[in-house]
Protein backbone atom coordinates (compact mmCIF):
# COMPACT_ATOMS: atom_id res chain seq x y z
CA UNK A 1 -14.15 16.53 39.37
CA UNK A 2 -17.41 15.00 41.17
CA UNK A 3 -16.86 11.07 42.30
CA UNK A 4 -20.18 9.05 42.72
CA UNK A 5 -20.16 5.70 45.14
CA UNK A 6 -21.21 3.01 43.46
CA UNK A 7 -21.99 -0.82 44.06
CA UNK A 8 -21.71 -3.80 41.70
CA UNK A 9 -21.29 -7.44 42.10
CA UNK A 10 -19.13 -9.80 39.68
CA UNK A 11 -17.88 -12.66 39.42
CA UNK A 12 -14.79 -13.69 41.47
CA UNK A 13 -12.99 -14.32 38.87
CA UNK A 14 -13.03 -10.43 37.61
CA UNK A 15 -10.51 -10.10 40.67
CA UNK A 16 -7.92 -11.66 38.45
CA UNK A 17 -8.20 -9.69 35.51
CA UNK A 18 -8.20 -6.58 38.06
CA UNK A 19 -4.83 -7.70 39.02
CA UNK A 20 -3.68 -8.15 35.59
CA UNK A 21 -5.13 -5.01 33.67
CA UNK A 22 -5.49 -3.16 36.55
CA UNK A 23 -8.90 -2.41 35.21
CA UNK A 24 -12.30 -4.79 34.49
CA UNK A 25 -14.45 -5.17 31.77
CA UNK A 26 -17.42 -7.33 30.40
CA UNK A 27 -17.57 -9.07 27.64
CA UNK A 28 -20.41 -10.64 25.80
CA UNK A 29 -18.92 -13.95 26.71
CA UNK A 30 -19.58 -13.37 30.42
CA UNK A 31 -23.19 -12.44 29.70
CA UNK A 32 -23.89 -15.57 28.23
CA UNK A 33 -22.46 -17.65 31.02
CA UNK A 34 -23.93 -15.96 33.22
CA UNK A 35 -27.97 -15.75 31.51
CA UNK A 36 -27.12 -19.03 29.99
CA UNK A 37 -30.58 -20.19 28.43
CA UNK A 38 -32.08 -16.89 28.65
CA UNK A 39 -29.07 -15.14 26.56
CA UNK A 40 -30.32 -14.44 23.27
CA UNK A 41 -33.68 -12.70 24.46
CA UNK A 42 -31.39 -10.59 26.70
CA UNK A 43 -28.52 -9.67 24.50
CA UNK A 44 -30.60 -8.95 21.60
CA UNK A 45 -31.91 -5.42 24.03
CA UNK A 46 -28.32 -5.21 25.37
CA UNK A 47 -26.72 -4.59 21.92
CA UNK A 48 -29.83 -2.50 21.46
CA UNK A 49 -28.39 -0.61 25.24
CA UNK A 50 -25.12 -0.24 23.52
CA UNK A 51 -25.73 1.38 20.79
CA UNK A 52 -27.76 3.49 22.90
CA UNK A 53 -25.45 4.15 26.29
CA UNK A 54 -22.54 4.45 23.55
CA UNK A 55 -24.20 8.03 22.73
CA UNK A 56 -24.34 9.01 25.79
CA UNK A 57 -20.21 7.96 26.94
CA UNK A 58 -17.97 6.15 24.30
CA UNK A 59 -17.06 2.60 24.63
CA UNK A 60 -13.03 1.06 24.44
CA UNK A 61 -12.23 -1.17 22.06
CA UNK A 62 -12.07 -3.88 24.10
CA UNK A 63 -15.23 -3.02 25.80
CA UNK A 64 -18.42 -5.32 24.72
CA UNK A 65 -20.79 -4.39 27.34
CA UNK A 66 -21.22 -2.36 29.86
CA UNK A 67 -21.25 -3.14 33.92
CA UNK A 68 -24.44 -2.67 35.85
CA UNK A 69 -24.30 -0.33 38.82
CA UNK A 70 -26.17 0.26 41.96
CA UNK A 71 -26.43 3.77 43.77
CA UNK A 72 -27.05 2.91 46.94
CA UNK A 73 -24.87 -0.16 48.93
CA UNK A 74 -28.57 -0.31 50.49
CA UNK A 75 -30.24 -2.05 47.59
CA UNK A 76 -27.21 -3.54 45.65
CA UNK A 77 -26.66 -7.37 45.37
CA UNK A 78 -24.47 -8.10 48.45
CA UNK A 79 -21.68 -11.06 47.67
CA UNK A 80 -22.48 -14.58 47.48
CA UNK A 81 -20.62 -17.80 46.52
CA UNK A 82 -18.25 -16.85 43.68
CA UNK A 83 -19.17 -13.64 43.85
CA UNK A 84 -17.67 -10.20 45.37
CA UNK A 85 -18.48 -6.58 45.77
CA UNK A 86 -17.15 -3.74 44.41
CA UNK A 87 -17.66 -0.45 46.22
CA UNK A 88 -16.86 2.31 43.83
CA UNK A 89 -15.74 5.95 43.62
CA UNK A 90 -15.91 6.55 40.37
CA UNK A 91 -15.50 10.18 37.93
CA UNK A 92 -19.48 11.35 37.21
CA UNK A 93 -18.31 11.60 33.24
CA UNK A 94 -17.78 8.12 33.51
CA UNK A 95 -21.40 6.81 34.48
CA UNK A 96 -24.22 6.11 32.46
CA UNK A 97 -27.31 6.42 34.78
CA UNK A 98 -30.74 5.68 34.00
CA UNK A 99 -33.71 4.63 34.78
CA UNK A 100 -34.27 1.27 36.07
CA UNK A 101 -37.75 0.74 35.62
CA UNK A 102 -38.06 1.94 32.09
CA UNK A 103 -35.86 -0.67 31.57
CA UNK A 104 -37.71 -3.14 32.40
CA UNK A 105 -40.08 -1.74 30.08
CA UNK A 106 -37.58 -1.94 27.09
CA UNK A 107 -37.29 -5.51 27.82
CA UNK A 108 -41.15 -6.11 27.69
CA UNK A 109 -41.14 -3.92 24.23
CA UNK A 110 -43.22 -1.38 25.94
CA UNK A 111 -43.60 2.34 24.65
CA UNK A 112 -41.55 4.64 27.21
CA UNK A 113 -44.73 7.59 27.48
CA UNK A 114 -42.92 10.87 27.31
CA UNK A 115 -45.87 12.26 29.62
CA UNK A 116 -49.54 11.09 30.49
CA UNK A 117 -50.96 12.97 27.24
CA UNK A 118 -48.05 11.14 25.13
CA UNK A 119 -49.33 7.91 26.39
CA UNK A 120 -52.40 8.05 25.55
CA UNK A 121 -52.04 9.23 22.10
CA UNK A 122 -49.79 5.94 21.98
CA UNK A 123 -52.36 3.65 23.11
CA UNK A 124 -54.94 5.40 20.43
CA UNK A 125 -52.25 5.01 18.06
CA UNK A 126 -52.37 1.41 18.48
CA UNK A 127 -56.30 1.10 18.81
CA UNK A 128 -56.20 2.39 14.82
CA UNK A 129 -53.76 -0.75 14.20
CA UNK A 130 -55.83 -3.18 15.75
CA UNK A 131 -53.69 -3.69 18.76
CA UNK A 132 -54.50 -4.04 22.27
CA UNK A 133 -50.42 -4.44 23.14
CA UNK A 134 -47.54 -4.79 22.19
CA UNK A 135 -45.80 -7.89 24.46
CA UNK A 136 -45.42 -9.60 21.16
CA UNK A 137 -45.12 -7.50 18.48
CA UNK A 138 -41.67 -7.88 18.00
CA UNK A 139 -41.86 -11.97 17.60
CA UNK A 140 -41.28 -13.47 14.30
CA UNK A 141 -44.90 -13.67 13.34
CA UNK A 142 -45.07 -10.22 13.18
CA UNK A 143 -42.04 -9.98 10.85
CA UNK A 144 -42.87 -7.06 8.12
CA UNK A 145 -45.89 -6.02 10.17
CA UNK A 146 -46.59 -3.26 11.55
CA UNK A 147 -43.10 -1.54 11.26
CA UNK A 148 -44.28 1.99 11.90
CA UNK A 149 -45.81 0.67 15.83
CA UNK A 150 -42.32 -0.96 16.38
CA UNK A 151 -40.09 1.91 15.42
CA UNK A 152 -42.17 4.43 17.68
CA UNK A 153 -41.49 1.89 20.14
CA UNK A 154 -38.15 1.40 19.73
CA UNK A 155 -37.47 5.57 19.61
CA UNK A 156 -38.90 6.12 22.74
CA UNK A 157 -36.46 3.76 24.86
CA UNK A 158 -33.95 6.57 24.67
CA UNK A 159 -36.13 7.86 27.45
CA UNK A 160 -34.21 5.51 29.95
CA UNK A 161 -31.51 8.09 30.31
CA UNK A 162 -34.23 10.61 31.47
CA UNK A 163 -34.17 10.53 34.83
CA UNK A 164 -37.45 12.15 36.48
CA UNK A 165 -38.10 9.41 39.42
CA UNK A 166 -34.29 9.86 41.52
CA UNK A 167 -35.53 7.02 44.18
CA UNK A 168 -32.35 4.46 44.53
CA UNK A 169 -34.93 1.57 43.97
CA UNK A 170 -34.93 3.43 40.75
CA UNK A 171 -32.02 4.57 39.37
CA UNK A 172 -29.16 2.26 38.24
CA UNK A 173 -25.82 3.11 36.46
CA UNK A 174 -23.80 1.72 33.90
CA UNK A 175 -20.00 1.62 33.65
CA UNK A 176 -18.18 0.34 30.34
CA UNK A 177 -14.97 -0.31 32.79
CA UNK A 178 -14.14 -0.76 36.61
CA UNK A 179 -10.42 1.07 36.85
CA UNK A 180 -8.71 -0.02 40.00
CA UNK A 181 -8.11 3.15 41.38
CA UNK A 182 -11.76 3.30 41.66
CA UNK A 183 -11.93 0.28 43.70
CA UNK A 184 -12.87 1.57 47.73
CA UNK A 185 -13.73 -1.72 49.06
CA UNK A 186 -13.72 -5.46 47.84
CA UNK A 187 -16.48 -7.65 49.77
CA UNK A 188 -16.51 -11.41 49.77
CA UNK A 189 -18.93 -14.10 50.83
CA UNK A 190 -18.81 -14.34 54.91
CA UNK A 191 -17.88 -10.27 55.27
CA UNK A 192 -20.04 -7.90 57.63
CA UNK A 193 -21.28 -6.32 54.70
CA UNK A 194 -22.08 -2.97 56.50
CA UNK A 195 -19.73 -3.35 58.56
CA UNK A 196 -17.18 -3.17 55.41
CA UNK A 197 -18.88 0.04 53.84
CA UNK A 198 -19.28 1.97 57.29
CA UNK A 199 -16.91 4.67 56.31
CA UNK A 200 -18.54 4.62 52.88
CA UNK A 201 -21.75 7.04 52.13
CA UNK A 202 -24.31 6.93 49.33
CA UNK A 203 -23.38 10.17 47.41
CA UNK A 204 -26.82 9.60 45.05
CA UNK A 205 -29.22 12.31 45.95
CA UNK A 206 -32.66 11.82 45.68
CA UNK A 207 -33.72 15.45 46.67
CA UNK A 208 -32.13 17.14 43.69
């Protein structure tokens, strides 16, 4: 079985329940602590990344939500104040990767162009409908409008998952569980970050 090395910060509190269950998960309540005011725009496209991811590897039961990733302890979120690091080694079945960027696209309701030709037969598509974009067009004003634009939309975001740009500042990866035999390293606030992760390599390959 391949491992891959993987990076992810949580909340210090996560440490307990690793203890306990000998395993971590996230829950929807976590995601609204931690987004607070900004919840509801975000969890609206992360039930949408459920349903989604959830095709790709099945979810637990007592799974909500899955647990962001980074390849590369170069560009992951290093620890802070009531926060740790986990450095990973965790079964390649088990990880969801995908693309970072087009993610950011799904949360700006942006059409994920399968290729250059596909986007501009979107963009004509939406010239014929009167649009010029489509930052808004999933707002309540548009409510029963233009339901054929917003499903094409909607389809391509599946194209996360297709990875064609490998760069680490690029890629992320999605876990629905951290199991504690997975667990290489735990990093707090005040640790030589590098200096905890020397013996540990990046095993993401952009060159493939």
């Amino acid at each position: 079985m391949e491992y891959v090395n993987l990076y992810t910060r949580q909340h210090e509190n996560s440490l307990y329940e690793l203890e306990r269950k000998n395993r971590i998960t996230n829950k929807r309540l976590y995601v609204e602590l931690h987004l607070l005011d900004t919840s509801t725009f975000f969890l609206e496209k992360y039930d949408l990344f459920v349903k989604m991811a959830e095709r790709k590897i099945k979810r637990d039961l007592d799974t909500e939500y899955p647990i962001w990733c980074s390849v590369s302890k170069y560009n992951c979120l290093k620890p802070i104040e009531k926060q740790v690091v986990y450095a990973l080694s965790v079964p390649e079945d088990e990880i969801i990767f995908f693309d970072g960027a087009r993610w950011d696209m799904v949360l700006n309701n942006q059409y994920i162009a399968k290729d250059e030709d596909d986007r501009k037969d979107f963009e004509d598509f939406l010239r014929s409908k009167g649009l010029k974009h489509t930052f808004d067009i999933f707002d309540r004003k548009y409510i029963g409008a233009f339901d054929d634009v917003k499903k094409r939309i909607v389809d391509s975001w599946e194209r996360i998952f297709e990875i064609t740009d490998r760069s680490i500042f690029t890629v992320q990866a999605n876990l629905w569980k951290i199991e504690k035999d997975w667990v290489r390293h735990i990093i707090r606030p005040g640790d030589d970050f590098f200096k905890c992760l020397e013996d540990t390599f990046d095993t993401w390959k952009e060159d493939v």
